[in-house]
C-alpha atoms as a PDB file:
ATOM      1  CA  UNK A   1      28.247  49.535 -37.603  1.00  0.00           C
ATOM      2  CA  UNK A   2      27.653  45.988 -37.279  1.00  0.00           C
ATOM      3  CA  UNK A   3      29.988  43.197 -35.860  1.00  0.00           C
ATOM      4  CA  UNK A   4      30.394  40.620 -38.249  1.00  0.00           C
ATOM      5  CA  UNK A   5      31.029  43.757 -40.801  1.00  0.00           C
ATOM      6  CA  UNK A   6      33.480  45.132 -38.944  1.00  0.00           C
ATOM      7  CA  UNK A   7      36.125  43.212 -37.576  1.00  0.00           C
ATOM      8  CA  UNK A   8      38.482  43.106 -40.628  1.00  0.00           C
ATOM      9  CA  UNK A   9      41.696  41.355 -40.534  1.00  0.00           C
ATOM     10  CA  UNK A  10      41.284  41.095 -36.046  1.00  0.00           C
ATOM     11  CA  UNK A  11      44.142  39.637 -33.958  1.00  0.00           C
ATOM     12  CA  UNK A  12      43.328  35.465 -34.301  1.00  0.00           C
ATOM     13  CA  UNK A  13      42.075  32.539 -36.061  1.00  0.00           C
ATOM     14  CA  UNK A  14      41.440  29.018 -36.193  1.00  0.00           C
ATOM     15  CA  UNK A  15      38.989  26.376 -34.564  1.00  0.00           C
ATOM     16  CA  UNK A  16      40.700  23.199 -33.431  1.00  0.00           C
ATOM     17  CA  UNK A  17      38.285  20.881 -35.368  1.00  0.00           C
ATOM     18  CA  UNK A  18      37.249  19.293 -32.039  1.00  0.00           C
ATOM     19  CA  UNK A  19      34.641  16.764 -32.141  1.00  0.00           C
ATOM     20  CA  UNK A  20      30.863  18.627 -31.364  1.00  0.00           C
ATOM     21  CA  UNK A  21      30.218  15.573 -28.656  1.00  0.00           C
ATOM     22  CA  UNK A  22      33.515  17.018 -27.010  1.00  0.00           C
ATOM     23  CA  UNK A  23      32.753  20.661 -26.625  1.00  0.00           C
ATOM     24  CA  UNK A  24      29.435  21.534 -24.241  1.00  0.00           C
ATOM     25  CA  UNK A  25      27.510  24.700 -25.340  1.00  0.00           C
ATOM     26  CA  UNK A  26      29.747  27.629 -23.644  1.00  0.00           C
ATOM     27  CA  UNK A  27      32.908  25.880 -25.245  1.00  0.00           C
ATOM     28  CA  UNK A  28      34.396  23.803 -22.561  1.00  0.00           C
ATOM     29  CA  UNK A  29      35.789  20.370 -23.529  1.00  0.00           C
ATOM     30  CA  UNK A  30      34.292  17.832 -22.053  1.00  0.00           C
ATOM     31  CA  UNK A  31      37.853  15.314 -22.253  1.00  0.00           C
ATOM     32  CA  UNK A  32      37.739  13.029 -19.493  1.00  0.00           C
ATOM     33  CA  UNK A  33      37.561  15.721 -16.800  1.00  0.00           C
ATOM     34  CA  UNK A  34      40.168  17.798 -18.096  1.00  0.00           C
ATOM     35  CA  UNK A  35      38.603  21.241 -17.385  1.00  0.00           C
ATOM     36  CA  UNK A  36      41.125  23.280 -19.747  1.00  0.00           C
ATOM     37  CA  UNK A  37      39.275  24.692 -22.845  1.00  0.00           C
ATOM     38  CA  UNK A  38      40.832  26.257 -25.551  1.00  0.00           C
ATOM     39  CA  UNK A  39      37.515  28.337 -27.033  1.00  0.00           C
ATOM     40  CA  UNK A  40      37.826  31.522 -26.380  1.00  0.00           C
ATOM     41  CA  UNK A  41      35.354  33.939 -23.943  1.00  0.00           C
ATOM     42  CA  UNK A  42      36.156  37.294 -24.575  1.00  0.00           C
ATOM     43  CA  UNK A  43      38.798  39.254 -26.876  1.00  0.00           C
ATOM     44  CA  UNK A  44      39.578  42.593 -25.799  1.00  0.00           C
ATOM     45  CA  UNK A  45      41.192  45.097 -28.324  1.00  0.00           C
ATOM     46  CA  UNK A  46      43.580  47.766 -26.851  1.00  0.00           C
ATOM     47  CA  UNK A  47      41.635  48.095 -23.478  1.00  0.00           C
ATOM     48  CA  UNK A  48      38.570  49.632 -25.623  1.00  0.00           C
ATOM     49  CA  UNK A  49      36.124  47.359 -27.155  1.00  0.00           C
ATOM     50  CA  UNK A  50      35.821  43.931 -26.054  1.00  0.00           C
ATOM     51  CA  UNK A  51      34.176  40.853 -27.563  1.00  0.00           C
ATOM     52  CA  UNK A  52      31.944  38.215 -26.402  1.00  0.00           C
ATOM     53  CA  UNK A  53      32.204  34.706 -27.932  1.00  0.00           C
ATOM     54  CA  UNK A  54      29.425  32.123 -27.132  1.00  0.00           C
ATOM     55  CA  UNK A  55      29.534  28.748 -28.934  1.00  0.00           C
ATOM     56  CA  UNK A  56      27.060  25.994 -30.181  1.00  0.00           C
ATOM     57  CA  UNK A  57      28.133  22.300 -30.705  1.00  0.00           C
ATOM     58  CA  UNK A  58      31.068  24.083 -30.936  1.00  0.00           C
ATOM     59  CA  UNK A  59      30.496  26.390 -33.850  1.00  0.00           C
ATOM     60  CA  UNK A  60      30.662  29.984 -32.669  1.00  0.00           C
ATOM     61  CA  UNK A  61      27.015  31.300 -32.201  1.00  0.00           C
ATOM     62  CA  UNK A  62      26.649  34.450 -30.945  1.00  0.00           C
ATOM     63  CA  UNK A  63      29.290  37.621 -30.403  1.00  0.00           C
ATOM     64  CA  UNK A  64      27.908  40.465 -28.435  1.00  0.00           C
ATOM     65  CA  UNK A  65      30.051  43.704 -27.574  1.00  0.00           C
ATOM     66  CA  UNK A  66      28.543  47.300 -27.611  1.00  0.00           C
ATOM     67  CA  UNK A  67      24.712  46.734 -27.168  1.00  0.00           C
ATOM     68  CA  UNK A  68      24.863  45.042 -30.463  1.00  0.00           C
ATOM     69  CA  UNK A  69      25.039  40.978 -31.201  1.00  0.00           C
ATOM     70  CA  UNK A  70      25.639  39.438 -34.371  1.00  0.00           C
ATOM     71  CA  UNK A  71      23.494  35.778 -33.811  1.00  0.00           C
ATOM     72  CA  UNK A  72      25.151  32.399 -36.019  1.00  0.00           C
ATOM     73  CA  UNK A  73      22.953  29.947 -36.696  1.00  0.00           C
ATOM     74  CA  UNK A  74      23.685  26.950 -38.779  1.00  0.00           C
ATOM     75  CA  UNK A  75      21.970  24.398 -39.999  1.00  0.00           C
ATOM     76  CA  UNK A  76      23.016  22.304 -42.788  1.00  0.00           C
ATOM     77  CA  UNK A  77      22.677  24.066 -46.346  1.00  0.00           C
ATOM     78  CA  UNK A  78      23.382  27.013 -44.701  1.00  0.00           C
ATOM     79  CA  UNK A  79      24.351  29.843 -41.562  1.00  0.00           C
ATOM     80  CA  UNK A  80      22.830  32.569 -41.378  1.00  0.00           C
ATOM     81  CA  UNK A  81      24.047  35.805 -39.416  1.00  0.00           C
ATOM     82  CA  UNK A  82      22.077  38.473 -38.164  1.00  0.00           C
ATOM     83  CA  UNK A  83      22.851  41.290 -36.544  1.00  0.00           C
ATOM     84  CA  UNK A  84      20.955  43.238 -34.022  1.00  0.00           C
ATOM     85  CA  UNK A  85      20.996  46.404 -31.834  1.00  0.00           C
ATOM     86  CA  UNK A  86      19.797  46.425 -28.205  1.00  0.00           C
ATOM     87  CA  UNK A  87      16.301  46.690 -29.004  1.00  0.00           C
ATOM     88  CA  UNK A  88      16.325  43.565 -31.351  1.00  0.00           C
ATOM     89  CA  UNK A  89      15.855  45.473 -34.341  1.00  0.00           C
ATOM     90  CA  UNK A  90      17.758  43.508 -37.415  1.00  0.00           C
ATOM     91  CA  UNK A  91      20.817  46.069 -38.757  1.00  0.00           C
ATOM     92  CA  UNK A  92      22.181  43.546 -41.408  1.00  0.00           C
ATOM     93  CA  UNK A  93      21.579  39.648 -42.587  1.00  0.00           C
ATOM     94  CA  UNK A  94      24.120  37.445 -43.911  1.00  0.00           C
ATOM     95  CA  UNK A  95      23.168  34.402 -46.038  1.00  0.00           C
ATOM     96  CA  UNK A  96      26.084  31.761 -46.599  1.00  0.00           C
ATOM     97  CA  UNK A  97      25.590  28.572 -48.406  1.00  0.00           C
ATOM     98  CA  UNK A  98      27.635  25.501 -47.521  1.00  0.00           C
ATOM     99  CA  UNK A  99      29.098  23.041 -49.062  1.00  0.00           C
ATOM    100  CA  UNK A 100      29.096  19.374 -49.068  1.00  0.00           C
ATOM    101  CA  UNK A 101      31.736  19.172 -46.737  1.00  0.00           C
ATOM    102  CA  UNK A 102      30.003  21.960 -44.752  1.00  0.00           C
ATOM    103  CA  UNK A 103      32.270  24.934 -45.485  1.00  0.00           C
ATOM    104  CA  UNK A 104      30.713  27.987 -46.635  1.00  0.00           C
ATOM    105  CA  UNK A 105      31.154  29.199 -50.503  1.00  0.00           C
ATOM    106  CA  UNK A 106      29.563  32.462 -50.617  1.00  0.00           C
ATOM    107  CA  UNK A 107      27.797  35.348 -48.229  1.00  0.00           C
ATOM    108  CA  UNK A 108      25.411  37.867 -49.339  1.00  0.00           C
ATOM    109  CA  UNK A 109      25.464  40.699 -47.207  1.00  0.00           C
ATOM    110  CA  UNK A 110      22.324  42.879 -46.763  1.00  0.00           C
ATOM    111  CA  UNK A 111      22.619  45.635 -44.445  1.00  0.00           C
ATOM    112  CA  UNK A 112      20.549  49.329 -43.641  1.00  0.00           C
ATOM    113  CA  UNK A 113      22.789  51.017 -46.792  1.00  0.00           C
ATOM    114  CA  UNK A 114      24.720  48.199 -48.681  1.00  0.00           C
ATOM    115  CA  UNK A 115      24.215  44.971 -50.577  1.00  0.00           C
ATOM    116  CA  UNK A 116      27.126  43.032 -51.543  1.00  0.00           C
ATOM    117  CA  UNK A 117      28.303  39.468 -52.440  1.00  0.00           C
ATOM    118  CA  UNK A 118      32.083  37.383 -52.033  1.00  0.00           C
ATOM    119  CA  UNK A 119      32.477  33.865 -53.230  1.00  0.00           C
ATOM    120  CA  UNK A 120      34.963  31.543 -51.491  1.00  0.00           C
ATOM    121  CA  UNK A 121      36.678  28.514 -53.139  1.00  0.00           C
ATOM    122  CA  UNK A 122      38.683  25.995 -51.329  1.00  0.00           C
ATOM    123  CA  UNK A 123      41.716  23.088 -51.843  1.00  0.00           C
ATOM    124  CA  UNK A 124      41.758  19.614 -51.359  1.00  0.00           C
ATOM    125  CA  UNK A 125      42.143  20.265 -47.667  1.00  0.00           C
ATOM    126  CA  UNK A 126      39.198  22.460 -47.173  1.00  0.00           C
ATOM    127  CA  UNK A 127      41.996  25.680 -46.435  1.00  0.00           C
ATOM    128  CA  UNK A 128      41.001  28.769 -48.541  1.00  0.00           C
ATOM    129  CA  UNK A 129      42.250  29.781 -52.134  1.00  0.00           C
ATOM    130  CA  UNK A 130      39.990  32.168 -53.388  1.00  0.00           C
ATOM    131  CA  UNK A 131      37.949  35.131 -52.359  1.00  0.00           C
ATOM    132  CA  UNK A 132      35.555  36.662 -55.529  1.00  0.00           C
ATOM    133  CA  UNK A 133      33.931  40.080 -54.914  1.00  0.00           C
ATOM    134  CA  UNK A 134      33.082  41.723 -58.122  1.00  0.00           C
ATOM    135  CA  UNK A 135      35.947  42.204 -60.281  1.00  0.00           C
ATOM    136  CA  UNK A 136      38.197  42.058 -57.732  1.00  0.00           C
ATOM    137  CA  UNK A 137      39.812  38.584 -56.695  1.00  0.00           C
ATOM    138  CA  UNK A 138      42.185  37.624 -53.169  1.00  0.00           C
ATOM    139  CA  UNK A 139      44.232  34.452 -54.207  1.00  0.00           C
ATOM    140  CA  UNK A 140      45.676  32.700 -50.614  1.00  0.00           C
ATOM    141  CA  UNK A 141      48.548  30.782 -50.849  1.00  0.00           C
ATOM    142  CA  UNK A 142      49.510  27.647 -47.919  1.00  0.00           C
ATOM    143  CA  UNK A 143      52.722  25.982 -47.162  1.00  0.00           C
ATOM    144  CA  UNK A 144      53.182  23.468 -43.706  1.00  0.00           C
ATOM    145  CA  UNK A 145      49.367  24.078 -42.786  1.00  0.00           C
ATOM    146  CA  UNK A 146      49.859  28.196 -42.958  1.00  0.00           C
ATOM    147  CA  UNK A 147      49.167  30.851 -45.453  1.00  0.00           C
ATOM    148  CA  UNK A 148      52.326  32.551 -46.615  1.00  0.00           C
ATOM    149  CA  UNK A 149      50.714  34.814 -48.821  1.00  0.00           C
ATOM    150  CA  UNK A 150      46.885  36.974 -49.841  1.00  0.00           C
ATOM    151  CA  UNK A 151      47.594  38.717 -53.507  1.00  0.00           C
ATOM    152  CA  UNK A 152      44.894  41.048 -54.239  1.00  0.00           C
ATOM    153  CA  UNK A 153      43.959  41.096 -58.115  1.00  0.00           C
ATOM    154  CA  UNK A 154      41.917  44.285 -59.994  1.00  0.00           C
ATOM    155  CA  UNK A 155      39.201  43.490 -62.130  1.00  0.00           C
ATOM    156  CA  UNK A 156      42.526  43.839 -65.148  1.00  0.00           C
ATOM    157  CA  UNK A 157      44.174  41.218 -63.197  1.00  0.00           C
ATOM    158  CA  UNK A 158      47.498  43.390 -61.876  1.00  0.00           C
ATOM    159  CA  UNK A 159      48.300  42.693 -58.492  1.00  0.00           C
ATOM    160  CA  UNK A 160      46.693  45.785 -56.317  1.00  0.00           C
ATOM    161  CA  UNK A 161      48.039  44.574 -53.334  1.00  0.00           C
ATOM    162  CA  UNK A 162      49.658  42.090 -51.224  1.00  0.00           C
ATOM    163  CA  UNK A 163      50.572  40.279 -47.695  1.00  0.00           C
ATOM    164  CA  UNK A 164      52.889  37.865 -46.587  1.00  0.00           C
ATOM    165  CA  UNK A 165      53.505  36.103 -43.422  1.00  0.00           C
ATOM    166  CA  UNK A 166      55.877  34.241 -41.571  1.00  0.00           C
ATOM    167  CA  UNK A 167      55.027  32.357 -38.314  1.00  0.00           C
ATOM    168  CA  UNK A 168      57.001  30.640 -34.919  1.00  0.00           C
ATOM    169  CA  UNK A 169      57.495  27.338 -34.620  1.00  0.00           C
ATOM    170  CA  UNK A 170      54.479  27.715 -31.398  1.00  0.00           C
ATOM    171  CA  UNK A 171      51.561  26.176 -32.468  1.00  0.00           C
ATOM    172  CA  UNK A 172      48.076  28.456 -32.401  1.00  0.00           C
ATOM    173  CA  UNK A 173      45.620  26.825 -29.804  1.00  0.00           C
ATOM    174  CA  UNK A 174      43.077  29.619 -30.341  1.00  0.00           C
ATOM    175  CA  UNK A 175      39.627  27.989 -31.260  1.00  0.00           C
ATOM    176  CA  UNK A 176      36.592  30.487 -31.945  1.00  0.00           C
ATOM    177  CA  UNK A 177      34.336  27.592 -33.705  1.00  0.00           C
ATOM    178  CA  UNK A 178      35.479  29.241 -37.122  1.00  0.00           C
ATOM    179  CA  UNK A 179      36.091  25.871 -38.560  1.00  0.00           C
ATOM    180  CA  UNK A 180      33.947  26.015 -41.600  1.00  0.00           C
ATOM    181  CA  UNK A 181      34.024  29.814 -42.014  1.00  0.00           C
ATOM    182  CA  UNK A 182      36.933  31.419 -44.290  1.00  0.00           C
ATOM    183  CA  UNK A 183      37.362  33.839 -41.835  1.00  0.00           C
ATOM    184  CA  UNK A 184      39.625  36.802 -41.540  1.00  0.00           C
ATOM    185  CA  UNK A 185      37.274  39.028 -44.041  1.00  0.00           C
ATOM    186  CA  UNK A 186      34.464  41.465 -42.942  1.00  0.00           C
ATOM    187  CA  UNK A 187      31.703  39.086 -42.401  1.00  0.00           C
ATOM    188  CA  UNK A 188      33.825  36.764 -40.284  1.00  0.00           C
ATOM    189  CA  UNK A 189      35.890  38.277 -37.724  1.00  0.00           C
ATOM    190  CA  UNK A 190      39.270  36.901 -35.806  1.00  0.00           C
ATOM    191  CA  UNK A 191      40.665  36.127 -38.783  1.00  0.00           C
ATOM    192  CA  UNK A 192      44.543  37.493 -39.207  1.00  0.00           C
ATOM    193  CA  UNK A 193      46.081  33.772 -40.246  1.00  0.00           C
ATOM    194  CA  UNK A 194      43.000  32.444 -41.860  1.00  0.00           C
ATOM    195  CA  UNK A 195      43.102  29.046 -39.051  1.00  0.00           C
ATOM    196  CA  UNK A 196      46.833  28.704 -39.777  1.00  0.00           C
ATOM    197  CA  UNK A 197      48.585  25.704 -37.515  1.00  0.00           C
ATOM    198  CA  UNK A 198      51.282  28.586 -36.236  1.00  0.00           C
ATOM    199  CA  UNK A 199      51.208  31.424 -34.390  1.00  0.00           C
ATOM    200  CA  UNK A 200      52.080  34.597 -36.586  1.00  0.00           C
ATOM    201  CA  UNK A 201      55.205  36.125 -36.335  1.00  0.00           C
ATOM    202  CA  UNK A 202      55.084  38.825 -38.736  1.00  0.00           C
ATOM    203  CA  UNK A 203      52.351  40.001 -41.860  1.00  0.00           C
ATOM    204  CA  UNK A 204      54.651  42.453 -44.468  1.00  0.00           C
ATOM    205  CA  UNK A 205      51.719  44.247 -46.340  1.00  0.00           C
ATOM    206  CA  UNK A 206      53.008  45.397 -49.872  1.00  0.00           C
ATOM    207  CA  UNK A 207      52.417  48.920 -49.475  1.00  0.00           C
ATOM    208  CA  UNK A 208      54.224  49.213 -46.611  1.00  0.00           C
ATOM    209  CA  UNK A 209      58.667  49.101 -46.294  1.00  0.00           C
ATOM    210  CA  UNK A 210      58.073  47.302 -43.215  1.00  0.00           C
ATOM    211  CA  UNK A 211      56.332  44.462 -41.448  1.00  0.00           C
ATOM    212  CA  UNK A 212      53.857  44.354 -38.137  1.00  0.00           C
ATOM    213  CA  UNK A 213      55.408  42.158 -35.962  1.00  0.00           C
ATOM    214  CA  UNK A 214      53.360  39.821 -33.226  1.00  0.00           C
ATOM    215  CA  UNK A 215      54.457  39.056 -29.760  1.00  0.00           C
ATOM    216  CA  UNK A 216      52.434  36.723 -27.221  1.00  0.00           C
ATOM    217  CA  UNK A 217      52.177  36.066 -23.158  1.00  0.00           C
ATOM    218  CA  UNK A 218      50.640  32.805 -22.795  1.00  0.00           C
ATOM    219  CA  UNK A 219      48.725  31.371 -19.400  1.00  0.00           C
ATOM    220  CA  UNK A 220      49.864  28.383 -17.579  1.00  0.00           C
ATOM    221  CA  UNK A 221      47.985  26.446 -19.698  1.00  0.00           C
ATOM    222  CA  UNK A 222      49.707  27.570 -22.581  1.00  0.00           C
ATOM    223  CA  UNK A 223      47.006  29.589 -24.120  1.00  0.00           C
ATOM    224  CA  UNK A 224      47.852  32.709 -25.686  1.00  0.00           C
ATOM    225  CA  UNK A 225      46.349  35.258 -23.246  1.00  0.00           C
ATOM    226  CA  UNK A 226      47.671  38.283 -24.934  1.00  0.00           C
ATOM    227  CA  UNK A 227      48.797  39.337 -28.322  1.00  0.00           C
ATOM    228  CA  UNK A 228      51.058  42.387 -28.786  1.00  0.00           C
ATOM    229  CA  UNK A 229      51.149  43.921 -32.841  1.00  0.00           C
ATOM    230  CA  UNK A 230      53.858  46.466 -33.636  1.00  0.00           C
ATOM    231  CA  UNK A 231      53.619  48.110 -36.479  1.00  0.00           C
ATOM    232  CA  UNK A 232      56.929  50.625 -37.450  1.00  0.00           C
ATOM    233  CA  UNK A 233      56.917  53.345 -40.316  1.00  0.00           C
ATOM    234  CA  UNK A 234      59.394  56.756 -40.615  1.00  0.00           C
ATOM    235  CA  UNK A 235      58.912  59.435 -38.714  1.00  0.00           C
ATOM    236  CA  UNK A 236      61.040  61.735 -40.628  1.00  0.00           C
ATOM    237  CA  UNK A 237      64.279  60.101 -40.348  1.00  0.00           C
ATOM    238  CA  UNK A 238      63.459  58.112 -37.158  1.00  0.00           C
ATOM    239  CA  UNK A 239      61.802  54.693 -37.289  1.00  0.00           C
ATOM    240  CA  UNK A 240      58.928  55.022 -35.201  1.00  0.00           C
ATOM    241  CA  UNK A 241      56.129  52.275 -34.204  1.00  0.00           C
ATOM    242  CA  UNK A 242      53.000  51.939 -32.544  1.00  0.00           C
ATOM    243  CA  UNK A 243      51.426  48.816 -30.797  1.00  0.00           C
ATOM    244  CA  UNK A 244      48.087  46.793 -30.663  1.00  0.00           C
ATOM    245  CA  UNK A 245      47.486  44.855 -27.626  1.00  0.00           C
ATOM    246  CA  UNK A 246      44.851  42.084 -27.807  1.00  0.00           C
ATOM    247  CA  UNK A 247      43.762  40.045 -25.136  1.00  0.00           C
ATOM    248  CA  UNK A 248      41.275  36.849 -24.705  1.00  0.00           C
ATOM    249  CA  UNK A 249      39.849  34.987 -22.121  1.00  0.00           C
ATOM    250  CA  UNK A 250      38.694  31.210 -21.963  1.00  0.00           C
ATOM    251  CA  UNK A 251      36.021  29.371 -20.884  1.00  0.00           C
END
């Protein structure tokens, strides 16, 4: 399975909106010789499977884990993602159009087995409000520069689903050159607050009677280093939980 298709609803979000002419190719900021970058190198998930994140003019260009790399390249109608094995040969293509502002509005997905489509709409301040696939429709709600809430419609327009979050008053540093993707969907990964200004303190998922809470260690630097997810359900007549540990490096 492919990268970009795979990562749904991962441990982080958000790209800083730095300035290109501040940010040199591997993601270091280039600020007057302060050597502290926020981009992200690698993101490891529960000691298993890690991530490699390699950046362009600050945009996020290439993610490589596995013997597989999903390549971004951008240009200014459109990015384009395409996802190889170790050999080179193509397992899946993305096409996403952009808009005037640069943010991308749709993907096409083509991969080995699949085809599939999702449209994106946006508000006045370029934060997500809509994802389309089909019949089915996520509406994304913001308040204070973070999404509160992702209601899942059916094609009858019920609500199928929903999520909810509530955040810490630490603000998220975290910058994977995401800025004009809507990520935190299967074609964008890193995406759990959809570039929210907070950290996340909690995500209460409709079908569940209780929420995943989020714990962080942060460096010296004040960079969240790792990322600790605890999700708690019954077992029997004991509350039981289990944990997620994510961790990143920076460049």
């Amino acid at each position: 399975m492919t990268i970009a298709a795979t990562l749904v609803f991962a441990a982080c979000k958000k790209d800083n909106k730095t300035s290109p002419n501040n940010i040199n190719n591997n993601g270091g900021n280039n600020n007057g010789g302060n050597t502290v970058s926020n981009k992200v190198k690698t993101i490891t998930y529960s000691s298993s499977m890690t991530y490699s994140l390699s950046y362009n003019a600050g945009l996020l260009s290439k993610v490589e884990s596995s013997g597989s790399t999903s390549n971004y390249i951008w240009n200014t109608e459109a990015l384009t993602i395409t996802d190889v094995d170790s050999t080179g040969t193509i397992l899946a293509t993305s096409s996403c159009p952009r808009n005037s502002a640069g943010y991308v509005v749709s993907v096409s997905f083509s991969g080995v087995s699949n085809y599939y489509t999702e449209s994106y709409t946006y508000d006045s301040e370029n934060r997500i409000t809509q994802v389309t696939q089909g019949s089915s429709t996520m509406n994304y709600s913001w308040s204070g520069g973070n999404l509160v809430s992702v209601v899942n419609l059916s094609g009858s327009g019920t609500i199928a689903y929903s999520y909810t979050y509530e955040y810490l008053s630490d603000k998220d540093n975290r910058d994977m050159g995401l800025k004009y993707l809507p990520n935190g969907n299967a074609y964008f990964p890193f995406g759990n607050g959809y570039s929210s200004v907070n950290l996340v303190k909690s995500i209460k998922y409709s079908g569940l009677s209780y929420p995943t809470k989020y714990t962080y260690q942060k460096d010296g630097n004040g960079r969240v280093i790792q990322e600790t997810a605890t999700s708690y359900y019954m077992n029997g007549s004991v509350l039981d939980s289990t944990m997620n540990v994510t961790e990143y490096t920076y460049y």
